[in-house]
Protein backbone atom coordinates (compact mmCIF):
# COMPACT_ATOMS: atom_id res chain seq x y z
CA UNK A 1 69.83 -15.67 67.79
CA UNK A 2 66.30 -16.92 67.04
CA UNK A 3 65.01 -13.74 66.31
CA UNK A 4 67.77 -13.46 63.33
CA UNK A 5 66.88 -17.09 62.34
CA UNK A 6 63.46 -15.55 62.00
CA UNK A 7 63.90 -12.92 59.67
CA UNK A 8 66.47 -15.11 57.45
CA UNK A 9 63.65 -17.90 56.98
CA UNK A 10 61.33 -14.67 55.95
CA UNK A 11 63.59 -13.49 53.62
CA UNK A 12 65.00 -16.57 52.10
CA UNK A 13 60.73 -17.71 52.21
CA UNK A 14 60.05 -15.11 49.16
CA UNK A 15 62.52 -16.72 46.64
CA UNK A 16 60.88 -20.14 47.29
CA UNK A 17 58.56 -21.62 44.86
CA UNK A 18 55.50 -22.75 46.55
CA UNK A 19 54.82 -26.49 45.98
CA UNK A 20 51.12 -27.11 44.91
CA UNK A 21 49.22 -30.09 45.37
CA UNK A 22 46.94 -31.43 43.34
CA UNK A 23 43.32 -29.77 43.12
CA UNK A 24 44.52 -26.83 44.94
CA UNK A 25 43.82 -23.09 43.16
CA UNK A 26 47.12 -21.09 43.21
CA UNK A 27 46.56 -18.55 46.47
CA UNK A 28 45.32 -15.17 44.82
CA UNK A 29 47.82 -12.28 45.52
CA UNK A 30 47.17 -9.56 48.48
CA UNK A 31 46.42 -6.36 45.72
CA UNK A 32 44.49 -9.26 43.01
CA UNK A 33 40.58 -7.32 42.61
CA UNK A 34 37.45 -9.25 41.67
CA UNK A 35 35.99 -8.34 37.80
CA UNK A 36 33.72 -10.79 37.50
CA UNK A 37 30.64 -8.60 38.43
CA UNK A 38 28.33 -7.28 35.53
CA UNK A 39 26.81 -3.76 35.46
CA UNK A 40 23.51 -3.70 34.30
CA UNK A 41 21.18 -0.77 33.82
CA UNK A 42 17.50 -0.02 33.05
CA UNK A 43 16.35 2.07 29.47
CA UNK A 44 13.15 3.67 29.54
CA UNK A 45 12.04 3.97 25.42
CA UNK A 46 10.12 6.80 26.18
CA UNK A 47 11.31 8.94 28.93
CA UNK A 48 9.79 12.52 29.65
CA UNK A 49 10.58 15.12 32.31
CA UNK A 50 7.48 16.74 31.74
CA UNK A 51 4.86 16.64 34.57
CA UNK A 52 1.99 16.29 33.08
CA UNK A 53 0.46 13.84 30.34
CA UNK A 54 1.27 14.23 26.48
CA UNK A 55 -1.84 15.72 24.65
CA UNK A 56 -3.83 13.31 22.44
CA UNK A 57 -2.81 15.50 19.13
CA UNK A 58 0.85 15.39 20.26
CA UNK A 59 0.63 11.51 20.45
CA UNK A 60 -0.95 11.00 17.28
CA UNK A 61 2.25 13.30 15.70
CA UNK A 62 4.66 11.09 17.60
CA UNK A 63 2.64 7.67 16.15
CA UNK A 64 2.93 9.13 12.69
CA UNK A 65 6.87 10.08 12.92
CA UNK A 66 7.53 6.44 13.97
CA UNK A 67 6.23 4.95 10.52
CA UNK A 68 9.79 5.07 9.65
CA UNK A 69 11.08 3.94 12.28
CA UNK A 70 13.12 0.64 11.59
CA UNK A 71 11.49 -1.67 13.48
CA UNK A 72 8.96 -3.47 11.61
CA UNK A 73 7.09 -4.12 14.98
CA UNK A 74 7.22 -0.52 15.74
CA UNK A 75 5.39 0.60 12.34
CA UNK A 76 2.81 -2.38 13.16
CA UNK A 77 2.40 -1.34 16.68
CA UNK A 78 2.37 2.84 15.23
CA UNK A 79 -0.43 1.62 13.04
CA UNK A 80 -2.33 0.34 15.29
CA UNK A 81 -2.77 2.91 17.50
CA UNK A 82 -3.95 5.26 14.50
CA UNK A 83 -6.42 3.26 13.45
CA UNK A 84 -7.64 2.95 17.01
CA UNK A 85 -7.55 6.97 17.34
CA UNK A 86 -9.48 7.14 13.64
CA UNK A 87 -11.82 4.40 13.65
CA UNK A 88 -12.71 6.53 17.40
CA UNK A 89 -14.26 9.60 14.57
CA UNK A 90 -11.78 11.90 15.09
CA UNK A 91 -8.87 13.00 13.40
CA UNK A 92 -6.12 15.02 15.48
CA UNK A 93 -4.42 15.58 11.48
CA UNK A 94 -5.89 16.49 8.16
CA UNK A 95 -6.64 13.54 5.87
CA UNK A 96 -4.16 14.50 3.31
CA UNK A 97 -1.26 14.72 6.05
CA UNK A 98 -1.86 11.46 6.89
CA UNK A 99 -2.25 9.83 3.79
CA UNK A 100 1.16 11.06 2.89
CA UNK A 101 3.07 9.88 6.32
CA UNK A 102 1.01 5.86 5.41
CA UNK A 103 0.75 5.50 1.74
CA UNK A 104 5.02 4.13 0.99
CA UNK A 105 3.78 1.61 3.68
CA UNK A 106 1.99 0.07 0.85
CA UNK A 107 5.20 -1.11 -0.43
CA UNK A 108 6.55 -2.29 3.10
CA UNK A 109 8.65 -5.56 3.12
CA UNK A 110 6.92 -6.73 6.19
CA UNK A 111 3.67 -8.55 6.15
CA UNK A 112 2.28 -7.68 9.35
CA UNK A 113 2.68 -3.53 8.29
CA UNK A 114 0.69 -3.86 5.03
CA UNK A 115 -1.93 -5.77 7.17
CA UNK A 116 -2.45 -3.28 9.53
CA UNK A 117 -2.17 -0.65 7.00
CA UNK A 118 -5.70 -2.07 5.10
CA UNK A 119 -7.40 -2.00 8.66
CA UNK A 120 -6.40 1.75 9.12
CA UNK A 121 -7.31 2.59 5.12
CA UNK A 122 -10.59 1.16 5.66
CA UNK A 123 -11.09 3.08 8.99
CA UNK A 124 -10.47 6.57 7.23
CA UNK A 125 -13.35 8.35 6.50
CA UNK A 126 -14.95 7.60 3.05
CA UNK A 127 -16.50 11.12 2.54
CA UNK A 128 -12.81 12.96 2.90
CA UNK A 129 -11.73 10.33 0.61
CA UNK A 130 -12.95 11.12 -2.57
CA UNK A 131 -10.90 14.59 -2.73
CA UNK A 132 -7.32 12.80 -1.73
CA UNK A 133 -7.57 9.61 -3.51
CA UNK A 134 -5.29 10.74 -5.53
CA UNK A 135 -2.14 10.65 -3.26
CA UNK A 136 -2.89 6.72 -2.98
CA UNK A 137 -3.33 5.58 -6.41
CA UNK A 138 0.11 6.24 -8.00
CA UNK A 139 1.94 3.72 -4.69
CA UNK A 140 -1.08 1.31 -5.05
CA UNK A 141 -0.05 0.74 -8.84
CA UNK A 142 3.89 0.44 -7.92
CA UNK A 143 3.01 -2.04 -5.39
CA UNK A 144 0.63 -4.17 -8.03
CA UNK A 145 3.71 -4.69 -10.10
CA UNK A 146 5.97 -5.29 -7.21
CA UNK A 147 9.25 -8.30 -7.73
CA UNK A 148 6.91 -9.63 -4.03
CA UNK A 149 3.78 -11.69 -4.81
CA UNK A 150 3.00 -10.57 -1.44
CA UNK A 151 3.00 -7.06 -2.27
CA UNK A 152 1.04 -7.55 -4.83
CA UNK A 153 -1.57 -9.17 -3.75
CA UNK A 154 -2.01 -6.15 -0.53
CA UNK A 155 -1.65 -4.01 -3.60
CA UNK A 156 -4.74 -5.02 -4.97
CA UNK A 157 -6.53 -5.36 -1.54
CA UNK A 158 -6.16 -1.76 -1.33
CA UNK A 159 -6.53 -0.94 -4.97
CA UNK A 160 -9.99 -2.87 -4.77
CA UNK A 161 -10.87 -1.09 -1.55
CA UNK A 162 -10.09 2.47 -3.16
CA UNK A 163 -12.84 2.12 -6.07
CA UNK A 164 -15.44 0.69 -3.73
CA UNK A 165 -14.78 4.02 -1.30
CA UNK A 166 -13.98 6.45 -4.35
CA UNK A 167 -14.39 4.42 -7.39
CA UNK A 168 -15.57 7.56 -9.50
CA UNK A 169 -13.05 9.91 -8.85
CA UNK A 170 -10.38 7.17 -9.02
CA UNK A 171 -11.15 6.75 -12.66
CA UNK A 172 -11.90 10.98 -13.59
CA UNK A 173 -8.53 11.35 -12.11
CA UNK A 174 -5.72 12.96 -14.69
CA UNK A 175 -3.51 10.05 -16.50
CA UNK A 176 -5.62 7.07 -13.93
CA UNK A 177 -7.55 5.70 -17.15
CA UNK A 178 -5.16 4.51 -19.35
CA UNK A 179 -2.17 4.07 -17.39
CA UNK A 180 -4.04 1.84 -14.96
CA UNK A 181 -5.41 -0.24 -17.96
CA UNK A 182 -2.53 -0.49 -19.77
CA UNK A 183 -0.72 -2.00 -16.30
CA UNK A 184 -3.15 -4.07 -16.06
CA UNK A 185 -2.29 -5.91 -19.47
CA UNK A 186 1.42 -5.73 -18.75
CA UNK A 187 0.06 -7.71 -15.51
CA UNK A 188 -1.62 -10.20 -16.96
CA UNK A 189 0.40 -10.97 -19.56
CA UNK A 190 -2.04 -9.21 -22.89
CA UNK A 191 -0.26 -6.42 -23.93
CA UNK A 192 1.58 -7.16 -27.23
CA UNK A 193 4.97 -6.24 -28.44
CA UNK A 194 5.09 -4.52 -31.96
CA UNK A 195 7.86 -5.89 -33.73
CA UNK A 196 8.77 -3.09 -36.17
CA UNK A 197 6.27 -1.18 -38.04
CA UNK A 198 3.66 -3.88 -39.35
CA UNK A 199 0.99 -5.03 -37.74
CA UNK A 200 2.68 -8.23 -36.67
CA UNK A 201 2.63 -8.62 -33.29
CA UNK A 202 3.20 -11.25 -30.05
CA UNK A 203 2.20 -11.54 -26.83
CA UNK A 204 4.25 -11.24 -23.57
CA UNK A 205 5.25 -14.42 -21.80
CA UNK A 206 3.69 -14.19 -18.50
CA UNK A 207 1.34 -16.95 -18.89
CA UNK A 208 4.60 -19.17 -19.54
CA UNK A 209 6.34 -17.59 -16.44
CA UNK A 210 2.98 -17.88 -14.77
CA UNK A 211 3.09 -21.73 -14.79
CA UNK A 212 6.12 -22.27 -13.31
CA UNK A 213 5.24 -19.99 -10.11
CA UNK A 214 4.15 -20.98 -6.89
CA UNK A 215 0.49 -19.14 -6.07
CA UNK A 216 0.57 -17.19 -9.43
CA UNK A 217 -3.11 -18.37 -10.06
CA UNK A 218 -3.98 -16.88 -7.17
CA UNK A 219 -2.78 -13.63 -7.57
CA UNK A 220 -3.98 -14.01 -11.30
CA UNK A 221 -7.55 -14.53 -10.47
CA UNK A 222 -7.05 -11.41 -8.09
CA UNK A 223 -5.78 -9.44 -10.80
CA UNK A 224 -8.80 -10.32 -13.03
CA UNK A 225 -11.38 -9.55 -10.17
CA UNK A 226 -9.46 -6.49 -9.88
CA UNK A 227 -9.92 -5.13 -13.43
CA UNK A 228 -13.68 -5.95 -13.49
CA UNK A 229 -13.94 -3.79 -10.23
CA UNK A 230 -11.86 -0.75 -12.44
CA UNK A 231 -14.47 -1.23 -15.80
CA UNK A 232 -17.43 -1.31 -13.65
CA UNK A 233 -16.59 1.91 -11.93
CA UNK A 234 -15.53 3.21 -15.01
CA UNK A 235 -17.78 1.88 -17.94
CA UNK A 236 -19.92 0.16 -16.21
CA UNK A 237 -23.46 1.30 -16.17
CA UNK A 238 -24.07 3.44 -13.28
CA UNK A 239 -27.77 4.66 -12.25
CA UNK A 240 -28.53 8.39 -12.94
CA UNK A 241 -30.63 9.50 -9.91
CA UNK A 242 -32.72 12.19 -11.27
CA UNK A 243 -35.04 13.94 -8.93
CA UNK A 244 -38.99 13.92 -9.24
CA UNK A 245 -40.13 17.38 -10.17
CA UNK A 246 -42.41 17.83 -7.51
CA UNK A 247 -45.22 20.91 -6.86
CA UNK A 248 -43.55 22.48 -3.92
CA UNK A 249 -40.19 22.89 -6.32
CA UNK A 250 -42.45 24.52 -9.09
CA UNK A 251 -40.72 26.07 -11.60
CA UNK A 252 -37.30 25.28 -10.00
CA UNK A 253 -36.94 21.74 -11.28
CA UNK A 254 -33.77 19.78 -11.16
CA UNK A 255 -31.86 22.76 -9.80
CA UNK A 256 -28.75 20.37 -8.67
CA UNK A 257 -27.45 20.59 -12.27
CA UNK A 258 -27.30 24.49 -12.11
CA UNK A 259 -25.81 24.87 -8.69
CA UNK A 260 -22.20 25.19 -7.99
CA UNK A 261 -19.95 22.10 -7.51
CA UNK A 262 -19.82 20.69 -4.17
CA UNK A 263 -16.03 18.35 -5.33
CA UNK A 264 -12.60 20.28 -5.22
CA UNK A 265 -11.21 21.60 -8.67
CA UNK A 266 -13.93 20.74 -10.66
CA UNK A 267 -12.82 22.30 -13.72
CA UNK A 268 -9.07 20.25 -13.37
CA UNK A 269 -9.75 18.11 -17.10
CA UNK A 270 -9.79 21.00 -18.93
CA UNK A 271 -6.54 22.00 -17.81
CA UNK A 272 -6.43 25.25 -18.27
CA UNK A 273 -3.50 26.29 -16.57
CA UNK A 274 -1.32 22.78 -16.30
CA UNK A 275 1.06 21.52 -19.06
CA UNK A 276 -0.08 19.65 -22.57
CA UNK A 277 -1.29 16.47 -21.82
CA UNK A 278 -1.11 13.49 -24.14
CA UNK A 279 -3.75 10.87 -24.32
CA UNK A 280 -2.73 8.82 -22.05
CA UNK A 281 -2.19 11.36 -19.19
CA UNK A 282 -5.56 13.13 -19.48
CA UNK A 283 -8.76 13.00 -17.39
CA UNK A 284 -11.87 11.15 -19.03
CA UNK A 285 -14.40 12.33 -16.74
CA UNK A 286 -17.33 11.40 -18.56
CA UNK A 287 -18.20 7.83 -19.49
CA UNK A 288 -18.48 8.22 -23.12
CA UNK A 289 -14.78 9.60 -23.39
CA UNK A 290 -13.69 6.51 -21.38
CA UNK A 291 -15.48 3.57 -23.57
CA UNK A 292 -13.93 5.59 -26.50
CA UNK A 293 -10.26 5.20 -25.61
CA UNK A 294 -11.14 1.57 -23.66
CA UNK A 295 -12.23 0.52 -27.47
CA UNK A 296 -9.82 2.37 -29.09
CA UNK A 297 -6.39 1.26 -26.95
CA UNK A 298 -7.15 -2.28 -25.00
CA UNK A 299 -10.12 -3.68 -26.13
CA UNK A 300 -9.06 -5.84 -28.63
CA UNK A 301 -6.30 -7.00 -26.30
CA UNK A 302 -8.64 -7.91 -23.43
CA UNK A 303 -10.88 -9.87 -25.97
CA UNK A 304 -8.23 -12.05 -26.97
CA UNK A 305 -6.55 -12.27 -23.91
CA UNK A 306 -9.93 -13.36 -22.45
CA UNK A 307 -10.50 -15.90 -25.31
CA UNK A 308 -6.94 -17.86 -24.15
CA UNK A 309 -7.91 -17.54 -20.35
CA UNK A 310 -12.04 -18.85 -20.94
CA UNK A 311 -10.14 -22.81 -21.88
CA UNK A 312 -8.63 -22.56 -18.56
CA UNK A 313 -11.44 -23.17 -15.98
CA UNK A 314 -11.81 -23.23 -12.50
CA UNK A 315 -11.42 -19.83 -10.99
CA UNK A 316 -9.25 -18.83 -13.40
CA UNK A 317 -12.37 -19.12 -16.10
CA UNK A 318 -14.82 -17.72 -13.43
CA UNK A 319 -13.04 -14.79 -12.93
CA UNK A 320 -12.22 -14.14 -16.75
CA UNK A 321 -16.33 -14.70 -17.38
CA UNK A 322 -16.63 -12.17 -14.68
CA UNK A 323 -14.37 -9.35 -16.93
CA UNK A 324 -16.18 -10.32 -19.87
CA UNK A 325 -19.71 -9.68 -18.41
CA UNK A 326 -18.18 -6.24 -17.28
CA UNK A 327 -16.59 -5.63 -20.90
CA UNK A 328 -19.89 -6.45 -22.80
CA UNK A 329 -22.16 -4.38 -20.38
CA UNK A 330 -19.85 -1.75 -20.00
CA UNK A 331 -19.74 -1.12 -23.95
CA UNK A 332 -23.26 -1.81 -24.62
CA UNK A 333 -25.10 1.33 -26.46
CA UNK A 334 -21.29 2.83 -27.36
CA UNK A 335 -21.94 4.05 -30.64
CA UNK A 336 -18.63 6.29 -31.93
């Protein structure tokens, strides 16, 4: 009898509900499993199965690739080890491969990236330079008329740091002359607007927009140093270094104008095999050329341009007395 009793209470014990008190957790169920753990896991960036070291060329390649990498620290960090590995002397990559992987940097939307990209300009080697400044100038003149203040003002960091390096072949290069001058005015607010066919004329409004922006005096005064760097490398009146006829050169005297170029494509202004140029996409090479279409095309517009900016003062005025000194010596003797 009591072991019946037993198994009736066990049975009749399942259709009970279980009275809880107060503050007790409901009992957890015989098959009830615990999720509350977290998996975690480690990821190695750079993970290699190869038992020896990566070779200092194959490095550099890999640094280079991850310019475009989306990371703005990544680019910085990219950067920085190529201007450690050039600044070192040696260069695992030809110039011109280089330039091309760096120069749409120039237009990067982080701060930090065009930073470190001046530091590893001004590491590159000044003596390659002068044959692939080319490949930078067309980027550095998007970036001076960038929307970004910011841009432009790394724009013309670099812009100034190209014609100190390769100021001469900056401005012999094919369509550099004009186009650079004329975005200058557009930059500064001197080119006018022919209205029709007259000689009427107004000026833009950027010195109207210019007042109402924070820092725009700034990056005006930068723009004005920035032209009187272009003129003097230009116009301005550079020293011929002629060498002394001396007795142990006797009869060979000045035998560096005979000899053959030491520059790549010397012969590229006369374009002899490219297409028809127009004025304002040919190469002024010599000096003369260049203070003939500087008169003929912007000279009037810098003049009065520099008459409105002279009332201004303070840097502004400094700066614009700085262009003029550069205008008048770079067209003194010019006779057409």
């Amino acid at each position: 009898m009591a072991a019946s009793a037993k198994k009736k209470k066990e049975k009749k014990k399942d259709f009970q509900k279980v009275k809880l008190k107060v503050g007790k957790t409901k009992a957890r169920p015989d098959s009830f499993t615990n999720t509350s753990f977290k998996a975690k896991s480690i990821v190695l960036n750079q993970q290699s199965l190869a038992t020896s070291a990566p070779s200092p060329v194959s490095q550099f390649n890999h640094h280079l690739s991850l310019l475009t990498s989306k990371s703005e620290n990544q680019r910085r960090d990219s950067l920085a080890y190529l201007t450690t590995i050039v600044a070192s002397g040696h260069l695992p990559q030809p110039l011109a491969v280089i330039l091309e992987k760096i120069r749409p940097l120039l237009l990067d939307s982080s701060h930090a990236v065009r930073q470190q990209l001046n530091k590893l300009l001004r590491a590159l080697p000044a003596e390659e330079l002068t044959s692939n400044a080319g490949s930078l100038i067309l980027l550095t003149r998007a970036g001076m008329t960038h929307l970004s203040n910011d841009v432009r003002l790394t724009a013309l960091d670099a812009f100034e740091w190209l014609l100190e390096t390769a100021g001469k072949e900056v401005v012999s290069l094919a369509g550099v002359w004009v186009k650079t001058l004329r975005c200058f005015l557009g930059l500064l607010g001197w080119q006018k607007i022919q209205e029709g066919n007259g000689e009427n004329a107004k000026w833009s409004t950027i010195k109207q927009a210019r007042a109402k922006l924070a820092g725009a005096d700034k990056i005006f005064v930068k723009q004005l140093l920035a032209l009187t760097s272009f003129l003097d490398a230009g116009i301005g009146q550079q020293e011929q270094r002629l060498s002394k006829p001396h007795s142990s050169s006797f009869p060979l005297w000045h035998t560096q104008f005979h000899t053959l170029p030491d520059r790549p494509n010397p012969y590229g202004y006369l374009n002899l095999s490219g297409a028809a140029r127009d004025e304002e996409s040919e190469a002024y090479e010599d000096r003369l050329d260049r203070q003939r279409v500087f008169k003929k095309l912007v000279l009037a517009q810098i003049e009065d341009g520099l008459e409105q900016v002279r009332k201004e003062g303070g840097e502004v005025g400094r700066a614009a007395a700085a262009l003029r000194r550069a205008v008048n010596s770079g067209m003194t003797g010019f006779v057409e």
